[in-house]
PDB file of N, CA and C in Angstrom:
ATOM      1  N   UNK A   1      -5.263  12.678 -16.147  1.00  0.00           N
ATOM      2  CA  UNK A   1      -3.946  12.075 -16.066  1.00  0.00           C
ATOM      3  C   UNK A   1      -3.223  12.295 -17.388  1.00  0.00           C
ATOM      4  N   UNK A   2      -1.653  12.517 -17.310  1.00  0.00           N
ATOM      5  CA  UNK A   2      -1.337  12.555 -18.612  1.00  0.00           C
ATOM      6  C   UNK A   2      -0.063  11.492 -18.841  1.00  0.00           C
ATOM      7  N   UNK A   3      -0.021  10.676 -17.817  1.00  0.00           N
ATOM      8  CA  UNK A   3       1.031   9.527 -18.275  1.00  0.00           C
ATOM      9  C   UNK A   3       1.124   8.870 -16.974  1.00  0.00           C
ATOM     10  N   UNK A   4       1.252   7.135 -17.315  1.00  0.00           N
ATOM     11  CA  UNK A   4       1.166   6.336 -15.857  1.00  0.00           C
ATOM     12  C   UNK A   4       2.233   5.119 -16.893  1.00  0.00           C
ATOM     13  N   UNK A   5       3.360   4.763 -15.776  1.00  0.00           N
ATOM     14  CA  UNK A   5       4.004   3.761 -16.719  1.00  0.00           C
ATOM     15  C   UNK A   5       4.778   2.880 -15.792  1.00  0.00           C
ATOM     16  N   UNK A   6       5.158   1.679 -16.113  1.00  0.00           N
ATOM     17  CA  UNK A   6       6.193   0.917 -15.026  1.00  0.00           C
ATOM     18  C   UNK A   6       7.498   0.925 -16.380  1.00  0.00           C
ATOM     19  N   UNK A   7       8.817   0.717 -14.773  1.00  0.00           N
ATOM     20  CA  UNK A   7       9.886   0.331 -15.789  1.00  0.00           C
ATOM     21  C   UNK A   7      10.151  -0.574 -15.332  1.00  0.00           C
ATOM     22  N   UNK A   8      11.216  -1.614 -15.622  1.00  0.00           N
ATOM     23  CA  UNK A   8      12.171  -2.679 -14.895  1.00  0.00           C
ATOM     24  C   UNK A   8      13.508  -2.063 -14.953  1.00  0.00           C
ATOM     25  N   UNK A   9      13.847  -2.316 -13.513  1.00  0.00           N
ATOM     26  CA  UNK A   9      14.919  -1.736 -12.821  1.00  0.00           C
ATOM     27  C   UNK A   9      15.783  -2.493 -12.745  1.00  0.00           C
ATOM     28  N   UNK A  10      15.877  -3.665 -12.559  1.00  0.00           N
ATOM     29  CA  UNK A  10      17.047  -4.878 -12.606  1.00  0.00           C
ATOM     30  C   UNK A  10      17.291  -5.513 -14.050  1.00  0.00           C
ATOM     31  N   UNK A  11      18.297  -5.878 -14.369  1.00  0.00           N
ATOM     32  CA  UNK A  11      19.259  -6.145 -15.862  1.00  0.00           C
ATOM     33  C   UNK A  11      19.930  -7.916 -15.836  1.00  0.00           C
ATOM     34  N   UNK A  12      18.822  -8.673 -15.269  1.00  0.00           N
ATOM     35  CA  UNK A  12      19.819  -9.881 -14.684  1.00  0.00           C
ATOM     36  C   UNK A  12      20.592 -10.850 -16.497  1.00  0.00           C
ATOM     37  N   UNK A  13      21.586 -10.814 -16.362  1.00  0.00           N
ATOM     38  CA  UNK A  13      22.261 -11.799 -17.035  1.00  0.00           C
ATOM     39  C   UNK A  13      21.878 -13.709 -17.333  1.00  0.00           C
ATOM     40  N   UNK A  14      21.911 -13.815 -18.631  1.00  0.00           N
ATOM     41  CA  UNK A  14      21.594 -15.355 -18.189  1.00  0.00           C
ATOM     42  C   UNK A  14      23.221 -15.981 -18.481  1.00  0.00           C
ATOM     43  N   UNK A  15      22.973 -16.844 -17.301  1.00  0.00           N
ATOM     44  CA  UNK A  15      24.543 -17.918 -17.233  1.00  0.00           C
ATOM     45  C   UNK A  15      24.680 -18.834 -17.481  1.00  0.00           C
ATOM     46  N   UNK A  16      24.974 -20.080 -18.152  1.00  0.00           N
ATOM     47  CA  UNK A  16      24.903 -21.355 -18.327  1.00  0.00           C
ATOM     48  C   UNK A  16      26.423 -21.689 -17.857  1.00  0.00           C
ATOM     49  N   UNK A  17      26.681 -22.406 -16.746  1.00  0.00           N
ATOM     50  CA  UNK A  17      27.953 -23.004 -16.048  1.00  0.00           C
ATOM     51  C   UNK A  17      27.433 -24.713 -16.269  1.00  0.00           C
ATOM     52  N   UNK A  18      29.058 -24.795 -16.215  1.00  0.00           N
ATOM     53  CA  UNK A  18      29.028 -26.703 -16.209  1.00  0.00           C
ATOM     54  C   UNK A  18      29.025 -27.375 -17.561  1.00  0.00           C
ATOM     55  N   UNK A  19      29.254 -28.822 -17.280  1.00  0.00           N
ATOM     56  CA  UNK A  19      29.563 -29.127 -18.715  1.00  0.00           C
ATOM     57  C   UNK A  19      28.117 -30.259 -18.936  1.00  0.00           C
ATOM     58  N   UNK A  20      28.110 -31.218 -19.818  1.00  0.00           N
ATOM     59  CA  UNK A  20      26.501 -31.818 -20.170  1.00  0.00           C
ATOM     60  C   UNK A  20      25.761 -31.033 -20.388  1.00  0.00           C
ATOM     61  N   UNK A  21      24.606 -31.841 -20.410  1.00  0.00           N
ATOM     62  CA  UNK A  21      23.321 -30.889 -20.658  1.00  0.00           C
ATOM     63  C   UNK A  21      22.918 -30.156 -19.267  1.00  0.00           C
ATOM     64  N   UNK A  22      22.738 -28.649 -20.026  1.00  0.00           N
ATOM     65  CA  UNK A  22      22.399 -27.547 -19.317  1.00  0.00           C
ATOM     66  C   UNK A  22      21.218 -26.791 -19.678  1.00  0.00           C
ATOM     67  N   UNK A  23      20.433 -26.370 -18.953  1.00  0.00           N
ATOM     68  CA  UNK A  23      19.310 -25.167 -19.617  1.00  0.00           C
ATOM     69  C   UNK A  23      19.144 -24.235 -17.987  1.00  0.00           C
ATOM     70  N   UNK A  24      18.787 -22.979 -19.071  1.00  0.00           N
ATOM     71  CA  UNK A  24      18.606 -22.638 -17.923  1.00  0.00           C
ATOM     72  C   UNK A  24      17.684 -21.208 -18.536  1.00  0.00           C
ATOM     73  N   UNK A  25      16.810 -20.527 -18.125  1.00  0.00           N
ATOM     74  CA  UNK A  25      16.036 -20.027 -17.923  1.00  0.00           C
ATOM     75  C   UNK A  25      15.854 -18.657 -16.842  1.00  0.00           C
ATOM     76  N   UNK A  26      15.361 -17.197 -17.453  1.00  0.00           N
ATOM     77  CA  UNK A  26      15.671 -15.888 -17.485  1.00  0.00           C
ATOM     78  C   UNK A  26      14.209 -15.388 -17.388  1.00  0.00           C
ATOM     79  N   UNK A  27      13.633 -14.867 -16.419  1.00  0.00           N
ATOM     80  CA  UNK A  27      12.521 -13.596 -16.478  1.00  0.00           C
ATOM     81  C   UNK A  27      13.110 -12.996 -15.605  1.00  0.00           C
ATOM     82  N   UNK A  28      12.601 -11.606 -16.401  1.00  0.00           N
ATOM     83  CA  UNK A  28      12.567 -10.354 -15.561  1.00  0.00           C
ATOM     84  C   UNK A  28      11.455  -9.520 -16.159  1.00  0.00           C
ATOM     85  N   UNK A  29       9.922  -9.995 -15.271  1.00  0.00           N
ATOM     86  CA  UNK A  29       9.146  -9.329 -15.689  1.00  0.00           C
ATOM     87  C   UNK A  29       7.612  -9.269 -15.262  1.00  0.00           C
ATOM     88  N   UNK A  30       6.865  -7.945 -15.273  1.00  0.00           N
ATOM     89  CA  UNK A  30       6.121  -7.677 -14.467  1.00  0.00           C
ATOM     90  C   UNK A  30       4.792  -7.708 -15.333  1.00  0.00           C
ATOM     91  N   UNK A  31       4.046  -7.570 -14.542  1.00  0.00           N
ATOM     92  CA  UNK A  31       2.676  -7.220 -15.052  1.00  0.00           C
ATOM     93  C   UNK A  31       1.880  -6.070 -13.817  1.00  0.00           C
ATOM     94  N   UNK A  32       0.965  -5.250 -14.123  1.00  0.00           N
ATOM     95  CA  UNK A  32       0.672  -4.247 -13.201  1.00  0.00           C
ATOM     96  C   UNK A  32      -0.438  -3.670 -13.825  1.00  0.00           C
ATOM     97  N   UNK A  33      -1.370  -3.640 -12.782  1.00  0.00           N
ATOM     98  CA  UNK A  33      -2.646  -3.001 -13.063  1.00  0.00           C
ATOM     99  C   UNK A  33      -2.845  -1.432 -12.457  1.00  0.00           C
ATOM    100  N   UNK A  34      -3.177  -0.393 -13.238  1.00  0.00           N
ATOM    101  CA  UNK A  34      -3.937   0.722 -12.788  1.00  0.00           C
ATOM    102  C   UNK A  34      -5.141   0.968 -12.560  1.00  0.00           C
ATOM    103  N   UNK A  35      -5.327   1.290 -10.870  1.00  0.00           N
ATOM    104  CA  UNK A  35      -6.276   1.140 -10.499  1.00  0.00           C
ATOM    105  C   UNK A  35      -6.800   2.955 -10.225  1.00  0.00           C
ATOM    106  N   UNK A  36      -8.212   3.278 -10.148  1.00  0.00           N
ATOM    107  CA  UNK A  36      -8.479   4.539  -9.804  1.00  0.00           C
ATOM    108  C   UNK A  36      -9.544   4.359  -8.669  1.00  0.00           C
ATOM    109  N   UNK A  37      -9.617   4.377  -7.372  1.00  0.00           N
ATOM    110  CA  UNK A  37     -10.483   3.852  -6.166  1.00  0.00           C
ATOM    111  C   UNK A  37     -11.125   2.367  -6.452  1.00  0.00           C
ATOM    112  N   UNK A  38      -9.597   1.875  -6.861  1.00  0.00           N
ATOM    113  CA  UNK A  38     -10.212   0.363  -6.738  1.00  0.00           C
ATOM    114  C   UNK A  38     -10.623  -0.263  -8.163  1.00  0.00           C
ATOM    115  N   UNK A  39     -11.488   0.395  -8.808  1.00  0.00           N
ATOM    116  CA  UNK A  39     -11.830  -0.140 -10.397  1.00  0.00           C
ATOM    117  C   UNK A  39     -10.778  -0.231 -11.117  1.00  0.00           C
ATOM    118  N   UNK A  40     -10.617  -1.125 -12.182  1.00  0.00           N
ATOM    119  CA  UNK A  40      -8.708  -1.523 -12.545  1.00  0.00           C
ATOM    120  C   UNK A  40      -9.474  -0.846 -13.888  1.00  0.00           C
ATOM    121  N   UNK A  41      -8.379   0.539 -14.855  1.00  0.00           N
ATOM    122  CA  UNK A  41      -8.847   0.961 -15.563  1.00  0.00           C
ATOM    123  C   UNK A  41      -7.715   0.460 -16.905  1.00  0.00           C
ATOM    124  N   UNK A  42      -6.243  -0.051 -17.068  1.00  0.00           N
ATOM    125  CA  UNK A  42      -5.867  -0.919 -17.585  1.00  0.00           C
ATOM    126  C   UNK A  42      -4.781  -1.839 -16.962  1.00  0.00           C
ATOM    127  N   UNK A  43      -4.475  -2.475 -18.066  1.00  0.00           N
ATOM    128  CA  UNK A  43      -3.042  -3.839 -17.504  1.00  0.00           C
ATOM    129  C   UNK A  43      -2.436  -3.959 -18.297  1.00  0.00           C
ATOM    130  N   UNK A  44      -0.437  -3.952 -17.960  1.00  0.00           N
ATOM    131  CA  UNK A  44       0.184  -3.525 -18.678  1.00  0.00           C
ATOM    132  C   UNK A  44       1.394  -4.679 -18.464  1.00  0.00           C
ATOM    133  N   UNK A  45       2.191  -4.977 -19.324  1.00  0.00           N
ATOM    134  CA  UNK A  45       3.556  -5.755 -19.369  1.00  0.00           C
ATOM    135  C   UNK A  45       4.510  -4.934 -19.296  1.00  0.00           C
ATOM    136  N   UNK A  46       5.434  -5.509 -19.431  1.00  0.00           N
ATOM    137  CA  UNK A  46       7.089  -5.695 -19.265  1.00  0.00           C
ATOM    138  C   UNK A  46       7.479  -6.237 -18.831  1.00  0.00           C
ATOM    139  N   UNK A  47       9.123  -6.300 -19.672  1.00  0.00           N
ATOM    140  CA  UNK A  47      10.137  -7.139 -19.282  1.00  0.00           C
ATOM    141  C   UNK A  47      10.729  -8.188 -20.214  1.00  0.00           C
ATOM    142  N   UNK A  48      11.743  -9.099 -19.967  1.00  0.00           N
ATOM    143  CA  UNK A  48      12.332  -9.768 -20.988  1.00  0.00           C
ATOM    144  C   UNK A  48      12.526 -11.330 -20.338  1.00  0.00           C
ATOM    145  N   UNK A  49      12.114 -12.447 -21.070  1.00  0.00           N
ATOM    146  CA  UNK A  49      12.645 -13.907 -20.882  1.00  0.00           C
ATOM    147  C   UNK A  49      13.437 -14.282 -21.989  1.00  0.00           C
ATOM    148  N   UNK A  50      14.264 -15.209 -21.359  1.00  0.00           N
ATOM    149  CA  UNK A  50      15.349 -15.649 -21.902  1.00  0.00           C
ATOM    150  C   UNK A  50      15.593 -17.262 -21.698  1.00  0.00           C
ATOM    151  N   UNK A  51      16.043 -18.015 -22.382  1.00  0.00           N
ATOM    152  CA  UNK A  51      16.192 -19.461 -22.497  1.00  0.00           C
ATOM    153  C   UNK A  51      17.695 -19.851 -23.320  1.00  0.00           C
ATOM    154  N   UNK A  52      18.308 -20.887 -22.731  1.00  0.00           N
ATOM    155  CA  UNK A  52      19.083 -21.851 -23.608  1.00  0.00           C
ATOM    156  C   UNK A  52      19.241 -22.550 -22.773  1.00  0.00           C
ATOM    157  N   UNK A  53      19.883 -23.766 -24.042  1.00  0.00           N
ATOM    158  CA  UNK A  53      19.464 -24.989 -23.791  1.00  0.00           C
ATOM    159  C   UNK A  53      21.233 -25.493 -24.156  1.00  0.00           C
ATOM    160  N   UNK A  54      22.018 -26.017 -23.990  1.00  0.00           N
ATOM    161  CA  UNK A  54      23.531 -26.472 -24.394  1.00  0.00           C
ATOM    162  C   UNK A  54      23.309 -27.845 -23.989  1.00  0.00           C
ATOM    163  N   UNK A  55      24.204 -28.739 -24.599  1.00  0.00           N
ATOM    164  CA  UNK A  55      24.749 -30.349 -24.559  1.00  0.00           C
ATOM    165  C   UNK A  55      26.645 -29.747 -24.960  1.00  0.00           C
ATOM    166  N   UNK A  56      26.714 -31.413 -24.077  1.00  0.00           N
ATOM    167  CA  UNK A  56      28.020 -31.397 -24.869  1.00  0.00           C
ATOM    168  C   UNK A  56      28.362 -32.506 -26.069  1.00  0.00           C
ATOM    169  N   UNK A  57      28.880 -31.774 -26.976  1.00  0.00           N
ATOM    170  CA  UNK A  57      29.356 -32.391 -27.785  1.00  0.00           C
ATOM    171  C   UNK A  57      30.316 -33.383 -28.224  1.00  0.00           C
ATOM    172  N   UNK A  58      31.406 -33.290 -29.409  1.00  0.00           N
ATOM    173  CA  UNK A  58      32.142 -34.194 -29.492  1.00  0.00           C
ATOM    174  C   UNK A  58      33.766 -33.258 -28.651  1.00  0.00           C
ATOM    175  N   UNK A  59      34.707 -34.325 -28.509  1.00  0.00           N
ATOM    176  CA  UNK A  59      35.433 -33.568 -27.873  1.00  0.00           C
ATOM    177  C   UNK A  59      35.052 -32.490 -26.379  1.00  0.00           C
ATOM    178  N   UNK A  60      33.969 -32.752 -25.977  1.00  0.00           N
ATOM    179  CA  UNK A  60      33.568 -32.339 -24.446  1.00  0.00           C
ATOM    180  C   UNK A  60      33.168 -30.746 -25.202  1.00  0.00           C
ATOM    181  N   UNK A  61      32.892 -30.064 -26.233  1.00  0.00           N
ATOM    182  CA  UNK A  61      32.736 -28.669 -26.686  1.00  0.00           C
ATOM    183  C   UNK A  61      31.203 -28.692 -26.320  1.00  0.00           C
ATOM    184  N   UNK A  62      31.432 -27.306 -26.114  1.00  0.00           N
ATOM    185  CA  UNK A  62      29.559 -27.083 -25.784  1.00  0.00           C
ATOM    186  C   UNK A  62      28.998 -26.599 -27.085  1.00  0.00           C
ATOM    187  N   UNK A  63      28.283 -27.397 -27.389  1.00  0.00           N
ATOM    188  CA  UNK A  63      27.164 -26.975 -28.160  1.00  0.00           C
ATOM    189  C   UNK A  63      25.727 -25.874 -28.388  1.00  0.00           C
ATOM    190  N   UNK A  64      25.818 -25.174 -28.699  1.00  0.00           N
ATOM    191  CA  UNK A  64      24.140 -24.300 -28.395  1.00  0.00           C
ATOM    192  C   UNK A  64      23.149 -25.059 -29.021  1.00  0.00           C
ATOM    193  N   UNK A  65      22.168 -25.662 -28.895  1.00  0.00           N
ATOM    194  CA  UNK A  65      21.103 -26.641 -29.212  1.00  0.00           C
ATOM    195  C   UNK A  65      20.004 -25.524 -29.723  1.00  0.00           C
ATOM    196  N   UNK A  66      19.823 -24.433 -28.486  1.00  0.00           N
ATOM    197  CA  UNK A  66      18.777 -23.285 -28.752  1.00  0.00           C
ATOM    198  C   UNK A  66      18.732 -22.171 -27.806  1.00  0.00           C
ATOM    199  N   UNK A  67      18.250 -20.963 -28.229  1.00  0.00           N
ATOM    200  CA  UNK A  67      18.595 -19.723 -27.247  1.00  0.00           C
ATOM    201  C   UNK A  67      18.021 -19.180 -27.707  1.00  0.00           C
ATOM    202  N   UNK A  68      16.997 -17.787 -26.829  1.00  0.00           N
ATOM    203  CA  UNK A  68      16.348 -17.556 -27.495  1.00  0.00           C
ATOM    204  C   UNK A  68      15.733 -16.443 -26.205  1.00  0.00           C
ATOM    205  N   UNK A  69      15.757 -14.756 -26.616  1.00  0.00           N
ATOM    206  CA  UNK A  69      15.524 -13.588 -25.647  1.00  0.00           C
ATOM    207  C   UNK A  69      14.120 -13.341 -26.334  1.00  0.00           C
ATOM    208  N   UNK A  70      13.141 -13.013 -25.334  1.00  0.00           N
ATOM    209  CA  UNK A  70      12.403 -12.023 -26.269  1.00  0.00           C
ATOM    210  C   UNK A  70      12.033 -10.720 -24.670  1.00  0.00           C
ATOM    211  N   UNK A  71      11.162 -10.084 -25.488  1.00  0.00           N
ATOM    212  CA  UNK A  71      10.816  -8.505 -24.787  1.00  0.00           C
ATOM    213  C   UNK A  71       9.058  -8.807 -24.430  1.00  0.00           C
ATOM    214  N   UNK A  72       8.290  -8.692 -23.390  1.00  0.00           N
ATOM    215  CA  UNK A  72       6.816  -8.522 -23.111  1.00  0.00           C
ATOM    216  C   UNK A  72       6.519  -7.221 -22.524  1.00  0.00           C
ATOM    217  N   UNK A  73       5.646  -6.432 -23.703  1.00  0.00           N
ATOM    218  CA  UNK A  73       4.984  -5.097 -23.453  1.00  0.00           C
ATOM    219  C   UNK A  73       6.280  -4.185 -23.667  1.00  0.00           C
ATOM    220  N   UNK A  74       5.445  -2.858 -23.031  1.00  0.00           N
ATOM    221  CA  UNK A  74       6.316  -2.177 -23.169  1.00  0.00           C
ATOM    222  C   UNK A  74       5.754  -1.069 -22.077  1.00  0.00           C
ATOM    223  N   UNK A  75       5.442  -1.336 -21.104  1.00  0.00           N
ATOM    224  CA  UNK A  75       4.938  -1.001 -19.361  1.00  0.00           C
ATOM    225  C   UNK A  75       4.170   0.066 -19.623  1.00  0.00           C
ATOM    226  N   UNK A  76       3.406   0.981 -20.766  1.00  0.00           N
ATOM    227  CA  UNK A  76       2.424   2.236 -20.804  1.00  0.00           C
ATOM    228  C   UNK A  76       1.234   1.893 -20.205  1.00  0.00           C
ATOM    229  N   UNK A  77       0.447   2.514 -19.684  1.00  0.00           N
ATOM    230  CA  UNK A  77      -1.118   2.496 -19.388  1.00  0.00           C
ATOM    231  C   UNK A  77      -1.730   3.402 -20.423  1.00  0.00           C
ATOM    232  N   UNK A  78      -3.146   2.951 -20.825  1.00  0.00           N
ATOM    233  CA  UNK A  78      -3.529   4.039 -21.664  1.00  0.00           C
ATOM    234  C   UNK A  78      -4.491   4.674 -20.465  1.00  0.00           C
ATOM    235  N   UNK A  79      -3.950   5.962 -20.471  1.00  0.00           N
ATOM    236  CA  UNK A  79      -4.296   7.245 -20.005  1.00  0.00           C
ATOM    237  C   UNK A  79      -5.829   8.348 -20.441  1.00  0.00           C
ATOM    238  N   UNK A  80      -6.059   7.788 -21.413  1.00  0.00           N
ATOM    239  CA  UNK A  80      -6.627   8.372 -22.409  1.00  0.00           C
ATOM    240  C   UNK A  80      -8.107   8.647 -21.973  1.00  0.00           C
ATOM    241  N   UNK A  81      -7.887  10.021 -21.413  1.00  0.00           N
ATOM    242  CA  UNK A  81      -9.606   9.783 -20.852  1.00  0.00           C
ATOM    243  C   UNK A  81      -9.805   9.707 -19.587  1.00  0.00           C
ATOM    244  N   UNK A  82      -9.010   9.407 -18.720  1.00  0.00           N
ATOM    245  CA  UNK A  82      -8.958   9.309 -17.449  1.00  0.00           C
ATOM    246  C   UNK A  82      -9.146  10.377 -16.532  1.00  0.00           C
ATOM    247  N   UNK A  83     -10.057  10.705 -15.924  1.00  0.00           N
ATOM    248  CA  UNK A  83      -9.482  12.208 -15.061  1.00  0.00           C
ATOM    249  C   UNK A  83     -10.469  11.205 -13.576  1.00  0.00           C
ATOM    250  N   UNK A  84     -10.124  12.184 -12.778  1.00  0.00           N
ATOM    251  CA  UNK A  84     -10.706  12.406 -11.701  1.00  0.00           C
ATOM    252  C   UNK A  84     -11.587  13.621 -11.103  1.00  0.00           C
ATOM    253  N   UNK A  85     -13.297  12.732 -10.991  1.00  0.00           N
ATOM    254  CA  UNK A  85     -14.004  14.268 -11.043  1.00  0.00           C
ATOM    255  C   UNK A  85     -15.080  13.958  -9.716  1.00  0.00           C
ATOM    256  N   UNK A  86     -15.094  14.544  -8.932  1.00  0.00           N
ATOM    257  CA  UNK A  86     -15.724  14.930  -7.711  1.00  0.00           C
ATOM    258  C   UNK A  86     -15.095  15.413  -6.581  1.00  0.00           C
ATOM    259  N   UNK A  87     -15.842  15.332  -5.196  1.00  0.00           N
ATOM    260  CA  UNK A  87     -15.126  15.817  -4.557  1.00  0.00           C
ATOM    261  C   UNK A  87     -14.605  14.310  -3.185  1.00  0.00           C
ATOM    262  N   UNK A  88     -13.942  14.766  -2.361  1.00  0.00           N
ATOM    263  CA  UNK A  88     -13.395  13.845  -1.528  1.00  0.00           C
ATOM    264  C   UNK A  88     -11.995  12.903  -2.251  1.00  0.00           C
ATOM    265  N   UNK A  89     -12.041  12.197  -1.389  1.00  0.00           N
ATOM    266  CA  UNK A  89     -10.759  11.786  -1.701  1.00  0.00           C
ATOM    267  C   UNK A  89     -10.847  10.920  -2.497  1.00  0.00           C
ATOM    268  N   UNK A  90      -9.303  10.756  -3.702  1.00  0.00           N
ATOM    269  CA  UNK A  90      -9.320   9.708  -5.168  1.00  0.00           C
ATOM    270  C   UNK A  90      -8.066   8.809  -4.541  1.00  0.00           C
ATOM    271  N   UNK A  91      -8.400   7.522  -5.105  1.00  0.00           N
ATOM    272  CA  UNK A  91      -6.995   6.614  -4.613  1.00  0.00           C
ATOM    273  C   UNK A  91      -6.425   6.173  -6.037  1.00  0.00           C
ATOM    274  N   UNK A  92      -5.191   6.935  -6.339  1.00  0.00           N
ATOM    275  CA  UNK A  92      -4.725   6.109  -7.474  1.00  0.00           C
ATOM    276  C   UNK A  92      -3.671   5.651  -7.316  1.00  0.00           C
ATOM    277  N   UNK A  93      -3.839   4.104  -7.955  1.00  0.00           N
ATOM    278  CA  UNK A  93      -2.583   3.274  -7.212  1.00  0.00           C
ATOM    279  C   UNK A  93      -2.509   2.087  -8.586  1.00  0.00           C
ATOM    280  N   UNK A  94      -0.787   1.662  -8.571  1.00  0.00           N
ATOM    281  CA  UNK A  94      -0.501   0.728  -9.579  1.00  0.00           C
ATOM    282  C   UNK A  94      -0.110  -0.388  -8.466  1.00  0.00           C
ATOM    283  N   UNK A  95      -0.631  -1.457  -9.376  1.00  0.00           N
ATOM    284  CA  UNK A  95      -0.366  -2.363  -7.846  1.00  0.00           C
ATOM    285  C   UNK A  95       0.142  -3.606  -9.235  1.00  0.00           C
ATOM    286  N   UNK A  96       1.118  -4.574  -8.397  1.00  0.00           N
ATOM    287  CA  UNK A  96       2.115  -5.342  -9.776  1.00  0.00           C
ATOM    288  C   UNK A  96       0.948  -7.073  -9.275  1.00  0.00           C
ATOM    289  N   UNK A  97       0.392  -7.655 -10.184  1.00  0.00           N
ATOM    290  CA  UNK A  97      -0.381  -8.601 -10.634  1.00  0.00           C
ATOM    291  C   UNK A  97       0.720  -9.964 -10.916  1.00  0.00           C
ATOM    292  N   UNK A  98       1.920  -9.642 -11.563  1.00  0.00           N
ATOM    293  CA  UNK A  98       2.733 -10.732 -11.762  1.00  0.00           C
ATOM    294  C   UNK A  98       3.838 -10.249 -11.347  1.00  0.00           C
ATOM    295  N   UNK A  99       4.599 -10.683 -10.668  1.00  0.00           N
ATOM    296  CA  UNK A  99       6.022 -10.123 -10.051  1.00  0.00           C
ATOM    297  C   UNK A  99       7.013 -11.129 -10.325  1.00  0.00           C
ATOM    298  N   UNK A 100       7.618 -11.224 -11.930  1.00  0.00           N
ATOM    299  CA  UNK A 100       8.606 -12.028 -11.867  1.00  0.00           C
ATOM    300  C   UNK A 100      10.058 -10.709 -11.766  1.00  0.00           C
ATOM    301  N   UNK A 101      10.744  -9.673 -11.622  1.00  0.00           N
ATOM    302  CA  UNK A 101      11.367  -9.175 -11.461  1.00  0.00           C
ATOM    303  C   UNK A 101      11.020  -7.746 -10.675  1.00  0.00           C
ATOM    304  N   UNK A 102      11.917  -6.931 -10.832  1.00  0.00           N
ATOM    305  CA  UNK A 102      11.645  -5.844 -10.014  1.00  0.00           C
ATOM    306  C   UNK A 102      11.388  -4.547 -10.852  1.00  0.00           C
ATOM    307  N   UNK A 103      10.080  -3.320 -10.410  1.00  0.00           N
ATOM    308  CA  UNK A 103      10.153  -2.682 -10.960  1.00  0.00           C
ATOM    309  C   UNK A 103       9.945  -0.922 -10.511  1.00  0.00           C
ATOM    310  N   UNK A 104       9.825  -0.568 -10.977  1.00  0.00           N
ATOM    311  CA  UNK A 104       9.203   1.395 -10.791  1.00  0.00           C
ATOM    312  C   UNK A 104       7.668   1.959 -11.299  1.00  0.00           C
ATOM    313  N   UNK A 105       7.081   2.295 -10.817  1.00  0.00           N
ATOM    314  CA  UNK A 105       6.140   3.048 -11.194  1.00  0.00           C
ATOM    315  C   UNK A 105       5.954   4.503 -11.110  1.00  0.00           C
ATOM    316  N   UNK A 106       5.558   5.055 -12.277  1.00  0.00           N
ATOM    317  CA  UNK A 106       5.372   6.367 -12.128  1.00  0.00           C
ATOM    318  C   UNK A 106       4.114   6.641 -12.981  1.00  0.00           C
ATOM    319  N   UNK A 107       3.776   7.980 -12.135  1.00  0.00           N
ATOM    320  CA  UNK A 107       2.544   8.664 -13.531  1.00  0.00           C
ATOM    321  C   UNK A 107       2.703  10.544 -12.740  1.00  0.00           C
ATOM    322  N   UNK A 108       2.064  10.605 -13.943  1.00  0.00           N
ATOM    323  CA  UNK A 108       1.839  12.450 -14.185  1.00  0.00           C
ATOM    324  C   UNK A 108       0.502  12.523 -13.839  1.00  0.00           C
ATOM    325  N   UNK A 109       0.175  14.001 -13.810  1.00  0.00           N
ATOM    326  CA  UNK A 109      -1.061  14.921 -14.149  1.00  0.00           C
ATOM    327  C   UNK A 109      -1.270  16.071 -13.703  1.00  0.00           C
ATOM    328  N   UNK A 110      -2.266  16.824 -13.814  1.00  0.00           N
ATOM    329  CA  UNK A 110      -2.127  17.893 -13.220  1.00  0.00           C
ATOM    330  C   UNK A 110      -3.663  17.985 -12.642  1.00  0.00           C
ATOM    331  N   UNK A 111      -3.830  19.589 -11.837  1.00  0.00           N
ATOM    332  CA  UNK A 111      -5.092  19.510 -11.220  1.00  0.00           C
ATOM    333  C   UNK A 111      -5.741  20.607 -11.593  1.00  0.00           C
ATOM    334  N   UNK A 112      -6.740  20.758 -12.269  1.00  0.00           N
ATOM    335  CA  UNK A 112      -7.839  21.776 -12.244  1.00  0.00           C
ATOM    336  C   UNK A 112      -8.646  22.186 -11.583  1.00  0.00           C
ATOM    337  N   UNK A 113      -8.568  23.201 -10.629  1.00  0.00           N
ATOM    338  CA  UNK A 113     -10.021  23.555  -9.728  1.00  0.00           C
ATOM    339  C   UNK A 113     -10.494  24.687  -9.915  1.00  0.00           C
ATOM    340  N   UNK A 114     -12.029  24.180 -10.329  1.00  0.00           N
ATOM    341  CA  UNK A 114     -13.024  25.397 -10.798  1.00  0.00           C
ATOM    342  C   UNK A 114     -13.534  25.644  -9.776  1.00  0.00           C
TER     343      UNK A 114
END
């Protein structure tokens, strides 16, 4: 194999509407295992959560209290070493373990027959 990876495909926005206290809360993000006939050979992240938290203040103004994005993984499998060697049929498959958003999978390789 020479590359197996997920992306995230959806971009969702976080919104805070309304006035008082508000929070509100943002994932978009996966987790996904590579499997080769079943044996899981690694497990990989991505994706981004997001949080804030607003009150209102004096004069009815919204306040930001706290906010706060971060990024999990960065969707690679390590590849490293991986081949497929006998004969009959190989099942390679990425299958998603945590599904908080939506995503893509892809991988490479090529085939050698001696």
């Amino acid at each position: 194999m020479i590359e197996a990876k997920i992306i995230i495909t959806t971009h969702p926005s976080l919104a805070v509407t309304g006035t008082g206290q508000a929070t509100s809360q943002q994932k978009n993000v996966v987790q996904a295992q590579l499997k080769i006939d079943s044996v899981v050979k690694d497990t990989t992240n991505i994706g981004t959560q997001s949080m804030s938290d607003t009150r209102t203040g004096v004069n009815s103004a919204i306040i930001r209290i706290a906010s706060g994005n971060g990024s999990l993984g960065d969707g690679k499998f390590n590849v490293l070493g991986l081949s497929l060697i006998g004969d009959g049929v190989k099942v390679i498959e990425i299958e998603n373990t945590i599904d908080d958003g939506t995503a893509f999978a892809t991988l490479s390789g090529y085939l050698i027959d001696t």
